[in-house]
C-alpha atoms as a PDB file:
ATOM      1  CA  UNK A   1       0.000   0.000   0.000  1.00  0.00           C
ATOM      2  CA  UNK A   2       2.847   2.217   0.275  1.00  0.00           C
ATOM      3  CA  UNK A   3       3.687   2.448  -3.409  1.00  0.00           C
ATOM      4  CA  UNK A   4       0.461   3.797  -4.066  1.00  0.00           C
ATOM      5  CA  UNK A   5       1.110   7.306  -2.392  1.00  0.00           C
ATOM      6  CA  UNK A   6       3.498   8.138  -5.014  1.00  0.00           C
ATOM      7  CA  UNK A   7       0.653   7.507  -7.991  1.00  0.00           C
ATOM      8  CA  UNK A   8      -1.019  10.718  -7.648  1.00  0.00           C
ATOM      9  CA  UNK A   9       2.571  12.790  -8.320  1.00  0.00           C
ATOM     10  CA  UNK A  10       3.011  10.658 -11.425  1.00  0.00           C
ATOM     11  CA  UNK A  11       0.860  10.250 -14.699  1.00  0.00           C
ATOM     12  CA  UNK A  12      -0.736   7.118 -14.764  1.00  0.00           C
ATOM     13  CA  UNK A  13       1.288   4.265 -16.575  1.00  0.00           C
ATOM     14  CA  UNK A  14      -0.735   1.170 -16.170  1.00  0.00           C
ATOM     15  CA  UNK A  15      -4.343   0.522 -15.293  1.00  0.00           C
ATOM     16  CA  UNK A  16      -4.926  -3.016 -13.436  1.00  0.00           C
ATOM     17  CA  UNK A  17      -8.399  -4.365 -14.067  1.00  0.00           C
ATOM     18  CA  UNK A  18     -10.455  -6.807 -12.505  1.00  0.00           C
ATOM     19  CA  UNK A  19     -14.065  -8.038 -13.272  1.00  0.00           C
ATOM     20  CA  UNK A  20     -15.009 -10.007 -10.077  1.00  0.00           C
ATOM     21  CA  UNK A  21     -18.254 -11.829  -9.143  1.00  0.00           C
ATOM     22  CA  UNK A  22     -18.011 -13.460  -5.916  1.00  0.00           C
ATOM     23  CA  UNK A  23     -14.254 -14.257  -5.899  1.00  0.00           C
ATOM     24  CA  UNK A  24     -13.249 -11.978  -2.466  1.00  0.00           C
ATOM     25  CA  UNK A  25     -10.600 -14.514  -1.480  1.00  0.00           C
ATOM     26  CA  UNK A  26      -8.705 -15.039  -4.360  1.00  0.00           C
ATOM     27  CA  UNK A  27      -9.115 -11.561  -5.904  1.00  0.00           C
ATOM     28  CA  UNK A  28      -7.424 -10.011  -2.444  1.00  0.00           C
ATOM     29  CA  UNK A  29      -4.784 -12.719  -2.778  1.00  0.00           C
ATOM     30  CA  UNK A  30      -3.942 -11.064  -6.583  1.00  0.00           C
ATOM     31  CA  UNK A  31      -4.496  -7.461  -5.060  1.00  0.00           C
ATOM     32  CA  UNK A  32      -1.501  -8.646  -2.369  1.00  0.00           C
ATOM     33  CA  UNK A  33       0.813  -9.933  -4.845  1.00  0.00           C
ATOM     34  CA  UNK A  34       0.758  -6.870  -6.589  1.00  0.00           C
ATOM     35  CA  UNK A  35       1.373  -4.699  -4.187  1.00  0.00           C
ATOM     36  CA  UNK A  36       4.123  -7.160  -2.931  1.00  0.00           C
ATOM     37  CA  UNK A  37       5.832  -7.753  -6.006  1.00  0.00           C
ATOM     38  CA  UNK A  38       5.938  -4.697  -8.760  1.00  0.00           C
ATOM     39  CA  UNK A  39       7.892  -1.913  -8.323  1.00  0.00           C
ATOM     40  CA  UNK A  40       7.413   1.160  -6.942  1.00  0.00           C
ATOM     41  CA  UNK A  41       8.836   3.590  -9.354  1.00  0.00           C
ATOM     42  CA  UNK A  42       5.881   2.332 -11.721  1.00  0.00           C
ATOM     43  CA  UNK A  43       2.737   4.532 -11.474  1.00  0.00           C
ATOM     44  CA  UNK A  44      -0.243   2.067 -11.719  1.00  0.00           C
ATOM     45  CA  UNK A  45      -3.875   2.146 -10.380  1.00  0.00           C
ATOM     46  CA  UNK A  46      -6.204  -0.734  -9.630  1.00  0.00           C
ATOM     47  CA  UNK A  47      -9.743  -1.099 -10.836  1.00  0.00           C
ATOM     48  CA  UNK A  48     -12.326  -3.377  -9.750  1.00  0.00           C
ATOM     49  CA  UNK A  49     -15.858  -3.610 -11.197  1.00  0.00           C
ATOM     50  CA  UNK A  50     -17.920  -6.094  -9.373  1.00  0.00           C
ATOM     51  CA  UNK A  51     -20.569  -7.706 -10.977  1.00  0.00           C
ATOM     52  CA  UNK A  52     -22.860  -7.339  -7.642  1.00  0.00           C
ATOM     53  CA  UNK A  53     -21.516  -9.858  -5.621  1.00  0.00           C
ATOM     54  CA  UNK A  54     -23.285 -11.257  -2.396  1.00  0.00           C
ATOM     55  CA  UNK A  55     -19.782 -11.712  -0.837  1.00  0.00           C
ATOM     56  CA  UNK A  56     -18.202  -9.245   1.699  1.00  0.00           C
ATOM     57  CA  UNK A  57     -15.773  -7.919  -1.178  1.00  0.00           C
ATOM     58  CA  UNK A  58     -16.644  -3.810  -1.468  1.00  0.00           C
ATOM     59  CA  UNK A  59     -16.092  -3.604   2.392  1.00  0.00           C
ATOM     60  CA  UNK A  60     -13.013  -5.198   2.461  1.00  0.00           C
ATOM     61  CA  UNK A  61     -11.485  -3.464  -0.632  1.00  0.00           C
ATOM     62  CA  UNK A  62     -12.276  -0.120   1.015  1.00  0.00           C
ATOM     63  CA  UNK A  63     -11.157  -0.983   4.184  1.00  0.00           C
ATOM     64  CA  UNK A  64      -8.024  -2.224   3.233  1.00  0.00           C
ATOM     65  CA  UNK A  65      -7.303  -0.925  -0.186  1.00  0.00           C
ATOM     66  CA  UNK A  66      -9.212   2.753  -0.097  1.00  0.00           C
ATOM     67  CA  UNK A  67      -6.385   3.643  -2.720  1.00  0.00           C
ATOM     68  CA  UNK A  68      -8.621   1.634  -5.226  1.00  0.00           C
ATOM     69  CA  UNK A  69     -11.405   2.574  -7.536  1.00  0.00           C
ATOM     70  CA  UNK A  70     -13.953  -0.067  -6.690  1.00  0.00           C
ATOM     71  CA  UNK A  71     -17.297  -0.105  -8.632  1.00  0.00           C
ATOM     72  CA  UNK A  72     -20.230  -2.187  -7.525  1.00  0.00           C
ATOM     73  CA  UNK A  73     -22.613  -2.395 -10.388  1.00  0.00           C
ATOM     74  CA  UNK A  74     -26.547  -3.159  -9.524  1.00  0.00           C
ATOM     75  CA  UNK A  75     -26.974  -6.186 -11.691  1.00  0.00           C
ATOM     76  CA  UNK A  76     -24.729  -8.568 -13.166  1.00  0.00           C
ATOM     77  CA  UNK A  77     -23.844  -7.212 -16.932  1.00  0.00           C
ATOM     78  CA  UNK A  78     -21.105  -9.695 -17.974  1.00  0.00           C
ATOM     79  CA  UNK A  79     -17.563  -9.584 -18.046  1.00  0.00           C
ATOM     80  CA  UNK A  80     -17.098  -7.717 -21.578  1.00  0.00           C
ATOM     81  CA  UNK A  81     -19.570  -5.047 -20.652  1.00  0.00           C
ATOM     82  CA  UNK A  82     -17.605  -4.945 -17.222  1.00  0.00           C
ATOM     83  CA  UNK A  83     -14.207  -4.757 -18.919  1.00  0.00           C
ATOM     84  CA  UNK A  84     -15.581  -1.505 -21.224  1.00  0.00           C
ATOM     85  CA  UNK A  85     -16.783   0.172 -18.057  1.00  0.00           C
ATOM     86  CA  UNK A  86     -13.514  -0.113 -16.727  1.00  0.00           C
ATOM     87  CA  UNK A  87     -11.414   0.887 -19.722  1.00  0.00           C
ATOM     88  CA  UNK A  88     -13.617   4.022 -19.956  1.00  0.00           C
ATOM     89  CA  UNK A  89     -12.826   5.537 -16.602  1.00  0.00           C
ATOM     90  CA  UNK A  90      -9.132   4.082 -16.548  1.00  0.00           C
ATOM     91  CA  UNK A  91      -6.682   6.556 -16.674  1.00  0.00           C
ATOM     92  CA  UNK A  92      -3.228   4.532 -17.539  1.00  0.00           C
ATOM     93  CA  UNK A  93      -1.472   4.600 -20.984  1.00  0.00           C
ATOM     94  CA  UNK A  94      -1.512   0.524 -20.714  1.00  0.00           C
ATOM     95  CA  UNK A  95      -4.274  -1.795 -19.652  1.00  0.00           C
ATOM     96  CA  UNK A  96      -3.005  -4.823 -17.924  1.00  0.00           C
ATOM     97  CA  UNK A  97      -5.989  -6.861 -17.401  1.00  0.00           C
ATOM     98  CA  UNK A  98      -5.777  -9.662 -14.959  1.00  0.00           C
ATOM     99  CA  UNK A  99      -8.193 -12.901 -13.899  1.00  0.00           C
ATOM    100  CA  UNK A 100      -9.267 -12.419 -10.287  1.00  0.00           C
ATOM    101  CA  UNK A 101      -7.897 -16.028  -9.412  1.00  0.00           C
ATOM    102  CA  UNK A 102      -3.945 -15.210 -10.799  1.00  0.00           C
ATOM    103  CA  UNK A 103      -1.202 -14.157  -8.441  1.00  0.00           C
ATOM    104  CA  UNK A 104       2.209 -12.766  -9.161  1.00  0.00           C
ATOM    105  CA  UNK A 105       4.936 -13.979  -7.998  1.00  0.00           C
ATOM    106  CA  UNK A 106       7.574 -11.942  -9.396  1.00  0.00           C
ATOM    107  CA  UNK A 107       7.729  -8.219 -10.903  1.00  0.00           C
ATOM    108  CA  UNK A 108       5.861  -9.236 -13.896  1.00  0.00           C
ATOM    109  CA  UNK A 109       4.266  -5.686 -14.681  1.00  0.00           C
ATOM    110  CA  UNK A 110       7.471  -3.801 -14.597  1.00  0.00           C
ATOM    111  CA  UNK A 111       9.454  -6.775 -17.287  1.00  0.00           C
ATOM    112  CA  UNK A 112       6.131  -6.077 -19.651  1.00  0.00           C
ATOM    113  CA  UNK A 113       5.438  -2.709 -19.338  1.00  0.00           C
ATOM    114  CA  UNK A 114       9.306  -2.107 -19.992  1.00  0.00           C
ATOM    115  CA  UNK A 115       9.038  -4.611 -22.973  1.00  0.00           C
ATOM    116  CA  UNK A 116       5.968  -3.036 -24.262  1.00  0.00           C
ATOM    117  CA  UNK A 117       7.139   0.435 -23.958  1.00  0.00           C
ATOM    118  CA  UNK A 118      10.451  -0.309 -26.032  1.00  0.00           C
ATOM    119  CA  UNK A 119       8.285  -1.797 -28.977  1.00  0.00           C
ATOM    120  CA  UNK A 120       7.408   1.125 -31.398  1.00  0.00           C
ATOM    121  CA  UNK A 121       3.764  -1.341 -32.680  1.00  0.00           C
ATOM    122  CA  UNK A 122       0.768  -1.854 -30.958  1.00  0.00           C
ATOM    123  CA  UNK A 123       0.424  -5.059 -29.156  1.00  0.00           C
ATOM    124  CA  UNK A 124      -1.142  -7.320 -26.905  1.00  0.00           C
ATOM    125  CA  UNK A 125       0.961  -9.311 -24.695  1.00  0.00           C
ATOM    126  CA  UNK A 126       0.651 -12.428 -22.491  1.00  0.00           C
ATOM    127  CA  UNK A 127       3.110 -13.554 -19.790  1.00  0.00           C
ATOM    128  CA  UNK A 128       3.796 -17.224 -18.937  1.00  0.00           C
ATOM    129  CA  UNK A 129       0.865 -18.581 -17.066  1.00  0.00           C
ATOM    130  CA  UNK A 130       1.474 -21.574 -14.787  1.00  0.00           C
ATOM    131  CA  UNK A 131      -0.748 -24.184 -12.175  1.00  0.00           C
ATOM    132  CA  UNK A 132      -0.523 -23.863  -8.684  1.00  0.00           C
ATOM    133  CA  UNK A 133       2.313 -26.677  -8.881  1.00  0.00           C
ATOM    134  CA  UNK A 134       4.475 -24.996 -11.315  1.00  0.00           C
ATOM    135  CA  UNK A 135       3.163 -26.775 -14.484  1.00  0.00           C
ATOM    136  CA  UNK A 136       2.956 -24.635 -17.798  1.00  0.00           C
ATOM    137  CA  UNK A 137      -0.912 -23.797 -18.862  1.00  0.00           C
ATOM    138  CA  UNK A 138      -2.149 -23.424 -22.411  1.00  0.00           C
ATOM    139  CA  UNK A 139      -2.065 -19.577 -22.864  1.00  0.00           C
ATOM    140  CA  UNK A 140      -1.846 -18.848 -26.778  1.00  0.00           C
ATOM    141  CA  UNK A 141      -3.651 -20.365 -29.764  1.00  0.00           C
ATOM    142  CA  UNK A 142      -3.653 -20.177 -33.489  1.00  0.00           C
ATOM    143  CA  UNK A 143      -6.855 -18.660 -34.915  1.00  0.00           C
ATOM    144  CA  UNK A 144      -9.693 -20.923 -34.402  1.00  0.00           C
ATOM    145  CA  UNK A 145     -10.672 -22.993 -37.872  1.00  0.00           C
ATOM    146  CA  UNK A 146     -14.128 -24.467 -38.147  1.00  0.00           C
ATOM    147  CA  UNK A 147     -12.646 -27.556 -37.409  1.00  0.00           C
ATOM    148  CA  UNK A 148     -11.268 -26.406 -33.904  1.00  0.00           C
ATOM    149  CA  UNK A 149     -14.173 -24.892 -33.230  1.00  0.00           C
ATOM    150  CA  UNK A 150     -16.021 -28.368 -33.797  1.00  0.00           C
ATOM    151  CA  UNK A 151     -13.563 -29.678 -31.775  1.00  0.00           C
ATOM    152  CA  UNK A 152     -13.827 -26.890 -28.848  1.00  0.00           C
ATOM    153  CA  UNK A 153     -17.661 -27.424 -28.634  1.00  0.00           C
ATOM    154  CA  UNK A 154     -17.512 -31.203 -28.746  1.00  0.00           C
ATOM    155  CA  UNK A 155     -14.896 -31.260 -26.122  1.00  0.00           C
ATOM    156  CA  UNK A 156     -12.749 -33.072 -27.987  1.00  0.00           C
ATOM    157  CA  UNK A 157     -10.229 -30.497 -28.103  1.00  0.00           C
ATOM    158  CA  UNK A 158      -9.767 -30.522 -24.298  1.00  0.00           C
ATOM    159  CA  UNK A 159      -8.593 -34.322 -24.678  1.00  0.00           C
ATOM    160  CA  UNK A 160      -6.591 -33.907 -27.452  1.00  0.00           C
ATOM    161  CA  UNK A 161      -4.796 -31.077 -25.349  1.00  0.00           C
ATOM    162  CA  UNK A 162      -4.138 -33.606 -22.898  1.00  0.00           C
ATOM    163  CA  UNK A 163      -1.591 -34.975 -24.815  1.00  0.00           C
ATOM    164  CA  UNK A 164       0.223 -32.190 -25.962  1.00  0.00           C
ATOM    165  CA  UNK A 165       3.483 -31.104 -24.101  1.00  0.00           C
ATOM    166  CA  UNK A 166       3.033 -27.312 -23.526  1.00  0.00           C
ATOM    167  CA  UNK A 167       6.335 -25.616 -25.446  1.00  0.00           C
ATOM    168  CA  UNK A 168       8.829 -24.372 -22.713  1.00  0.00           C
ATOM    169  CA  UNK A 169       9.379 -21.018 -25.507  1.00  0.00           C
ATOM    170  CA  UNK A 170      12.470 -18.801 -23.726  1.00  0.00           C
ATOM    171  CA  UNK A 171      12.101 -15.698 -26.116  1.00  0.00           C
ATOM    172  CA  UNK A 172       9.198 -13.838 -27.240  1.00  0.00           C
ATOM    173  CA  UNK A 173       7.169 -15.033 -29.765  1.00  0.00           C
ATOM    174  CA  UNK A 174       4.799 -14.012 -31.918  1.00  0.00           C
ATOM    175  CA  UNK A 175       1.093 -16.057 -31.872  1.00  0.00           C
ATOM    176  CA  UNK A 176      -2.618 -15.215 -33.421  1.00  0.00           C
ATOM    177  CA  UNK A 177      -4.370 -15.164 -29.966  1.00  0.00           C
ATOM    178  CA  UNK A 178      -3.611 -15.133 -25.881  1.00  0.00           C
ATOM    179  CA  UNK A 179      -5.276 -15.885 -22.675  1.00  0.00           C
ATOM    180  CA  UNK A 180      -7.415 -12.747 -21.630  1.00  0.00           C
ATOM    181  CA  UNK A 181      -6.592 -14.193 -17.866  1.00  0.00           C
ATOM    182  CA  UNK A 182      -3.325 -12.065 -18.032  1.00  0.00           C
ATOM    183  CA  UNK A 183      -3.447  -9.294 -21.132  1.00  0.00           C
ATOM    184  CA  UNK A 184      -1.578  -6.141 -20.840  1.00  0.00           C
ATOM    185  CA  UNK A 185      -1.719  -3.530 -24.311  1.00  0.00           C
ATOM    186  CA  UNK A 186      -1.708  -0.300 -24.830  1.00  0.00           C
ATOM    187  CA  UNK A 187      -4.938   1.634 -24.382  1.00  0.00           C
ATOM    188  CA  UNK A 188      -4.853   3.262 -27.790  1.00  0.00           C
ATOM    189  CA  UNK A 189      -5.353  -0.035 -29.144  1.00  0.00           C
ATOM    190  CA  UNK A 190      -9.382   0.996 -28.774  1.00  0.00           C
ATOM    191  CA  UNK A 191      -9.137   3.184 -30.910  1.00  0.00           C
ATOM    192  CA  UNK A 192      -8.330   0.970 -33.474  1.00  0.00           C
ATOM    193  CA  UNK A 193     -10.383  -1.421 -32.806  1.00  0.00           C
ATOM    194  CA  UNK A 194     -13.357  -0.513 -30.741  1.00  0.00           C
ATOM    195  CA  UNK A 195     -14.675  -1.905 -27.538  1.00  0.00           C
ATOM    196  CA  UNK A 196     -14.519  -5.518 -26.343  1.00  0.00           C
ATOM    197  CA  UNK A 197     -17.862  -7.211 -27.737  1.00  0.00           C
ATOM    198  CA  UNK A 198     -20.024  -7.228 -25.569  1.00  0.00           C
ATOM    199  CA  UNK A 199     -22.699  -9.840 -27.032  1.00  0.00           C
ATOM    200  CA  UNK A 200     -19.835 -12.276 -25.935  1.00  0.00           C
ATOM    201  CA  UNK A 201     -19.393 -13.942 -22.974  1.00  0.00           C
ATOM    202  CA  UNK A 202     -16.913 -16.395 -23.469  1.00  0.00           C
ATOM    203  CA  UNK A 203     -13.750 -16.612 -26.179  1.00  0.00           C
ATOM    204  CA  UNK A 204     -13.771 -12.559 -25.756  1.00  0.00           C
ATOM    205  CA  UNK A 205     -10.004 -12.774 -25.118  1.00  0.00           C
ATOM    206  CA  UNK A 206      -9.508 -14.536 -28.988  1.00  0.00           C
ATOM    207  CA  UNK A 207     -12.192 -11.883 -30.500  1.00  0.00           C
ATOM    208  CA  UNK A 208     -10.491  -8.940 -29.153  1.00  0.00           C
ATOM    209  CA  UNK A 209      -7.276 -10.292 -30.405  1.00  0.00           C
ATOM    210  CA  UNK A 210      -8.086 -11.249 -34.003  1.00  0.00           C
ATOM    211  CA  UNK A 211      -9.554  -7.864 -33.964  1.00  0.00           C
ATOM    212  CA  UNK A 212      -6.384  -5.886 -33.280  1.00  0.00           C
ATOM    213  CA  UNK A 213      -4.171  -8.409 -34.924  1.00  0.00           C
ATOM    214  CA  UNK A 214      -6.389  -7.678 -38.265  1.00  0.00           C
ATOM    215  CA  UNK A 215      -5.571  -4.082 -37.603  1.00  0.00           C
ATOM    216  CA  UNK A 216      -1.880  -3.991 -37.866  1.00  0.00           C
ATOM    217  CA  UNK A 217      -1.308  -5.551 -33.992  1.00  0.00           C
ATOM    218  CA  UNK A 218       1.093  -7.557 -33.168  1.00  0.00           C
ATOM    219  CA  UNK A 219       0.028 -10.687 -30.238  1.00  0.00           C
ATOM    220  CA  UNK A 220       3.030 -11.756 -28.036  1.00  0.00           C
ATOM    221  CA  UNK A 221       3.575 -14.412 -25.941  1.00  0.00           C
ATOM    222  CA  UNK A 222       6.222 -13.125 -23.470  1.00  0.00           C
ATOM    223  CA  UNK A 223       7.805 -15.778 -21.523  1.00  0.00           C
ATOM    224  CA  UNK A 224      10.178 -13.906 -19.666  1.00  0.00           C
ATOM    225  CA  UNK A 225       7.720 -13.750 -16.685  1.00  0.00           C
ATOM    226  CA  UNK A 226       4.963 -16.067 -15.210  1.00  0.00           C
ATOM    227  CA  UNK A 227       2.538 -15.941 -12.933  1.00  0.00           C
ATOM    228  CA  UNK A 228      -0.193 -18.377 -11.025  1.00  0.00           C
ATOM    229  CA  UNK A 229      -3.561 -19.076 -12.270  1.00  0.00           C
ATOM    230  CA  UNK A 230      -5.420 -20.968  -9.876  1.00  0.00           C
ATOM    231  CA  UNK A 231      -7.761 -22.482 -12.837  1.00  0.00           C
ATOM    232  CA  UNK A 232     -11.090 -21.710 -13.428  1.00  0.00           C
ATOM    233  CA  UNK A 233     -11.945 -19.817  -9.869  1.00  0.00           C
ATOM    234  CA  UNK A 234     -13.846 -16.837 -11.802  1.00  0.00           C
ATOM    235  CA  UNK A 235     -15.851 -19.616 -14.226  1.00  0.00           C
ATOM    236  CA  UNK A 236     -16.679 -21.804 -11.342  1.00  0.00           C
ATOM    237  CA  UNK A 237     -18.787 -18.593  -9.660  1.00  0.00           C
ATOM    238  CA  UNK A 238     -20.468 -17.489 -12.637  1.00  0.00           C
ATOM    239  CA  UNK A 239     -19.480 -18.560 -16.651  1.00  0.00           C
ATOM    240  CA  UNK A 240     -20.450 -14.332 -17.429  1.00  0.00           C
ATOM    241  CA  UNK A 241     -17.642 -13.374 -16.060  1.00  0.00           C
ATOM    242  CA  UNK A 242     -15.033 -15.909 -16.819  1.00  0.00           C
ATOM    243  CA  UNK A 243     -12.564 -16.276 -19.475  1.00  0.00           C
ATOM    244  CA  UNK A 244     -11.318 -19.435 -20.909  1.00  0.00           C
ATOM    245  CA  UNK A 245      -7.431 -20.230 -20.150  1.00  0.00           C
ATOM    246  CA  UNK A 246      -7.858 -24.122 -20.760  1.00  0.00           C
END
């Protein structure tokens, strides 16, 4: 909490946003980590918009976190019309949008941010994402084809996926889509592209990044950093506010 005084004397450099719906405990655990583990000299604010919860989370942000800019909405309007609410009142020159079930575990905003800032394109990058017990997970994907779709909505494709060693990649690389569980870009990149669409509610993540891809944006996979998602803890309270990392 002490890294935040300094935000006000600095412009804004990256705006951390969360959709939650009844995830207190894990979205405080990703709250701590970030405050524990990215550097001070970086001027960043966190957003929450909560999709009206019935848990206890709006008193304990503002009791512990007043530095915060918590939004409780009446009624539950979905994660993409969430994520456009909080894009429109977010003041950084980055977006760095996280799950409320992932948890740093090292500095991973400052190696982006300095990674994105350095590249003179728009893009949309995705750090390592790993299990609970260190395991790689699935985070990038070539554009669907009608047969992966097939495949998706049979759940074949989760099977198949069983048996496919997740690539240990070292060095940036360039994909067609990333997990929206961990998605930091520049927020000019709307202006490209428009808002996220908001008559989806799942695959949003792979829509917004065909989008921007289509308009001249590049999609990275940047393993220099990783961080923990805990797997599904945002889909198992309610599937309109989730985002599919499997």
């Amino acid at each position: 909490m002490n890294g935040q005084k300094n935000i006000k004397l600095k412009n804004i450099e990256v705006s951390i946003i969360f959709i939650s719906y009844n995830v207190e405990k894990y979205l405080i655990q990703s709250i701590e980590s970030i405050l524990a583990h990215t550097n001070k000299n970086i001027a960043y604010e966190i957003i929450v918009i909560d999709n009206n919860s019935i848990d206890n989370i709006e008193k304990e942000l503002k009791e512990k976190y007043p530095f915060i800019n918590f939004i409780q909405n009446s009624e539950n309007i979905g994660f993409t019309k969430a994520m456009n609410q909080a894009i429109s009142m977010s003041k950084g020159k980055y977006v760095f949008q996280l799950n409320p079930d992932t948890k740093l575990i090292e500095d991973s905003i400052s190696k982006i941010h300095n990674f994105v800032s350095e590249n003179d394109n728009p893009v949309i990058v995705g750090p390592k994402i790993i299990n609970e017990l260190g395991k790689i997970q699935k985070s990038y994907w070539d554009a669907p084809t009608l047969l992966s779709t097939m495949l998706n909505l049979s759940n074949i494709q989760s099977i198949i996926n069983l048996f496919k060693k997740n690539k240990n990649l070292v060095e940036p690389k360039k994909v067609d889509t990333i997990s929206g569980a961990a998605m930091f870009y520049q927020t000019s990149i709307f202006k490209r592209i428009g808002p996220f669409n908001e008559d989806l509610f799942w695959d949003e993540d792979i829509d917004f990044c065909l989008k921007a891809k289509d308009k001249g944006c590049e999609i990275i996979f940047f393993p220099q950093t990783k961080l923990v998602h805990l797997g599904g803890k945002s889909a198992d309270t309610n599937q309109k506010v989730a985002i599919s990392n499997q």
